[in-house]
Protein backbone atom coordinates (compact mmCIF):
# COMPACT_ATOMS: atom_id res chain seq x y z
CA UNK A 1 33.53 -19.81 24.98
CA UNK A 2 35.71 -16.66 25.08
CA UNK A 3 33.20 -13.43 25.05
CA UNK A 4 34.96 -11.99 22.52
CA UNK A 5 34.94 -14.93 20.02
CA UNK A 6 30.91 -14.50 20.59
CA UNK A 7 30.68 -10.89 19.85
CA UNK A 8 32.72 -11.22 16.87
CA UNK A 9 29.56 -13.52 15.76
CA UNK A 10 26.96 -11.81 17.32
CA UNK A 11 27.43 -7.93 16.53
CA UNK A 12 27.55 -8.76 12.61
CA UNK A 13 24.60 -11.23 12.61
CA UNK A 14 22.73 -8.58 14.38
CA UNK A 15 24.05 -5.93 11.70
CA UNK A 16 22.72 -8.16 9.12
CA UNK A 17 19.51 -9.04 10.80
CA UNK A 18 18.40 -4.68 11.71
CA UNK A 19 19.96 -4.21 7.95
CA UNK A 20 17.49 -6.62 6.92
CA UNK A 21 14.84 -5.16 8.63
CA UNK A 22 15.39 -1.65 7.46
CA UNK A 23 15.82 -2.63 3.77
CA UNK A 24 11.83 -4.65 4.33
CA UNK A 25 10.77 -1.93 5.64
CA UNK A 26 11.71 0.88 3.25
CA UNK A 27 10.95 -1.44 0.20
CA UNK A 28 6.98 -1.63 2.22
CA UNK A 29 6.72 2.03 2.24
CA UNK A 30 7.91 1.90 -1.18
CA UNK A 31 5.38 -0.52 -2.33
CA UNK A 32 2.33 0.92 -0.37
CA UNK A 33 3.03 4.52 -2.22
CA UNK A 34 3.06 2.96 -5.35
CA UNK A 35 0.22 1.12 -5.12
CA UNK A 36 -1.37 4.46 -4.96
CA UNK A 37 -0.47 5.53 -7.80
CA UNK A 38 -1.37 1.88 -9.52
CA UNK A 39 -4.68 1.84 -8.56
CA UNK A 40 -5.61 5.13 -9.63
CA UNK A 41 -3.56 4.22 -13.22
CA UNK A 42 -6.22 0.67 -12.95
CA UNK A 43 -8.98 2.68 -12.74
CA UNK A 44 -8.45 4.69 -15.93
CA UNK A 45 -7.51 1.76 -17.64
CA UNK A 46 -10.11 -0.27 -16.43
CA UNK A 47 -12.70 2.48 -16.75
CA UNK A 48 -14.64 1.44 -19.97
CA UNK A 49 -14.75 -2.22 -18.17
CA UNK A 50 -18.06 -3.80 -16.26
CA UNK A 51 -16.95 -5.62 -13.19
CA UNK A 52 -13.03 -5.28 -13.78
CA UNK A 53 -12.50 -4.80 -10.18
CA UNK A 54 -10.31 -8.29 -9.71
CA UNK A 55 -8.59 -7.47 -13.11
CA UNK A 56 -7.77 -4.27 -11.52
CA UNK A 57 -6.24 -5.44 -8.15
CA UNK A 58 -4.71 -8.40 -10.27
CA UNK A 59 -2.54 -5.92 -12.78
CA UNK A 60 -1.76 -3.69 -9.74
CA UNK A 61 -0.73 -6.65 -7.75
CA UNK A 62 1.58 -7.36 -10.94
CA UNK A 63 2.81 -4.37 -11.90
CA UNK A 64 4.19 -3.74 -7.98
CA UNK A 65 5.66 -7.19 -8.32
CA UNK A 66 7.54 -7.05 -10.91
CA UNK A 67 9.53 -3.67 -10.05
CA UNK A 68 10.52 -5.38 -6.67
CA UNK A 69 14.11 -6.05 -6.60
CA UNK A 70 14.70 -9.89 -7.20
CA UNK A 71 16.61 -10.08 -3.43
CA UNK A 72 13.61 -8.62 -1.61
CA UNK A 73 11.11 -11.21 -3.85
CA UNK A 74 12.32 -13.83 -1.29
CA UNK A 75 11.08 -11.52 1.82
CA UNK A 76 7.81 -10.01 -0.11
CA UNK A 77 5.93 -12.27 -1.60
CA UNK A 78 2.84 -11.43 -3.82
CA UNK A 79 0.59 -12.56 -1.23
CA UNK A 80 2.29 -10.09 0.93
CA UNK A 81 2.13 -7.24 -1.75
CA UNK A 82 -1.30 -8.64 -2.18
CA UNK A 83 -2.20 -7.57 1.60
CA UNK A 84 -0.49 -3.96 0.98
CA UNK A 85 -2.25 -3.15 -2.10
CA UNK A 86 -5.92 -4.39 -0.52
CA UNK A 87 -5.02 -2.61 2.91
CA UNK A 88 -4.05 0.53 0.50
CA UNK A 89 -7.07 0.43 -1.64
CA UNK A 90 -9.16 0.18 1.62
CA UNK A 91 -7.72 3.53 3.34
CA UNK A 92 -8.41 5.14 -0.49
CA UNK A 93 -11.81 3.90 -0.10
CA UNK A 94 -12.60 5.31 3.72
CA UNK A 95 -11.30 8.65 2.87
CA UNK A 96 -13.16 8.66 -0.07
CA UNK A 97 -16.60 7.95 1.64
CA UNK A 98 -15.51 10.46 4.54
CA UNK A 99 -14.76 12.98 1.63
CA UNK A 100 -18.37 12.45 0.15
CA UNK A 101 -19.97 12.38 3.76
CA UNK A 102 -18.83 15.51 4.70
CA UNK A 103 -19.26 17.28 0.97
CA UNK A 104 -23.39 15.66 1.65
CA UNK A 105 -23.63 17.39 4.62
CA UNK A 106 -22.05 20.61 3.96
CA UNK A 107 -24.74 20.05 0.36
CA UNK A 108 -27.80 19.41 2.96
CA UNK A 109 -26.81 22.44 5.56
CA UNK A 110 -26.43 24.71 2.74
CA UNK A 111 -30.34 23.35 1.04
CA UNK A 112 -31.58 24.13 4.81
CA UNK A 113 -30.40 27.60 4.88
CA UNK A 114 -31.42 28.62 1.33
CA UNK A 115 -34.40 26.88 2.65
CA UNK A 116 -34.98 29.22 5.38
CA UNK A 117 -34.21 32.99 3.88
């Protein structure tokens, strides 16, 4: 096969394929700050609610979904919006308990000096 004839293949199916990519990956980012945003928006609605937490994650889950475009639905499935959201919700939930940690300690240092004067 002539080279040419193969590059005129090759250089658009890689053009679609890094297009491809950069659309997923843009669309991700999208869907990861928005799920921010979602779960706080759960939270209040969910606030009056015992043991709402899979309701929560459920209408976030949804809510994300269904504001994907319908071409990217084929490349991001729930599941995978599924992962985002719990992998989101999980960094939230680390900063918060750093957050607290460090607001106990500065609370405990500052009992300790009043403690001493």
């Amino acid at each position: 096969m002539d080279l040419d004839l193969i590059m005129q293949f090759v250089v658009p199916l890689i053009a679609i394929i890094l297009g491809a990519a950069s659309a997923y990956y843009h669309e991700n980012e999208k869907i990861r700050n928005s799920s921010i945003k979602y779960i706080a928006q759960a939270e209040d609605m969910y606030k009056d609610t015992i043991k709402s937490g899979g309701q929560k994650f459920q209408w976030v889950v949804d809510t994300i979904y269904n504001i994907v475009p319908a071409p990217f639905k084929i490349i991001l499935t729930k599941k995978m919006i599924e992962r985002i959201v719990q992998s989101t919700f999980d960094g939230l939930e680390e900063y918060a308990k750093l957050q607290l940690e460090k607001a106990l300690n500065n609370y405990v240092k500052n009992q300790e000096n009043e403690s001493r004067d």
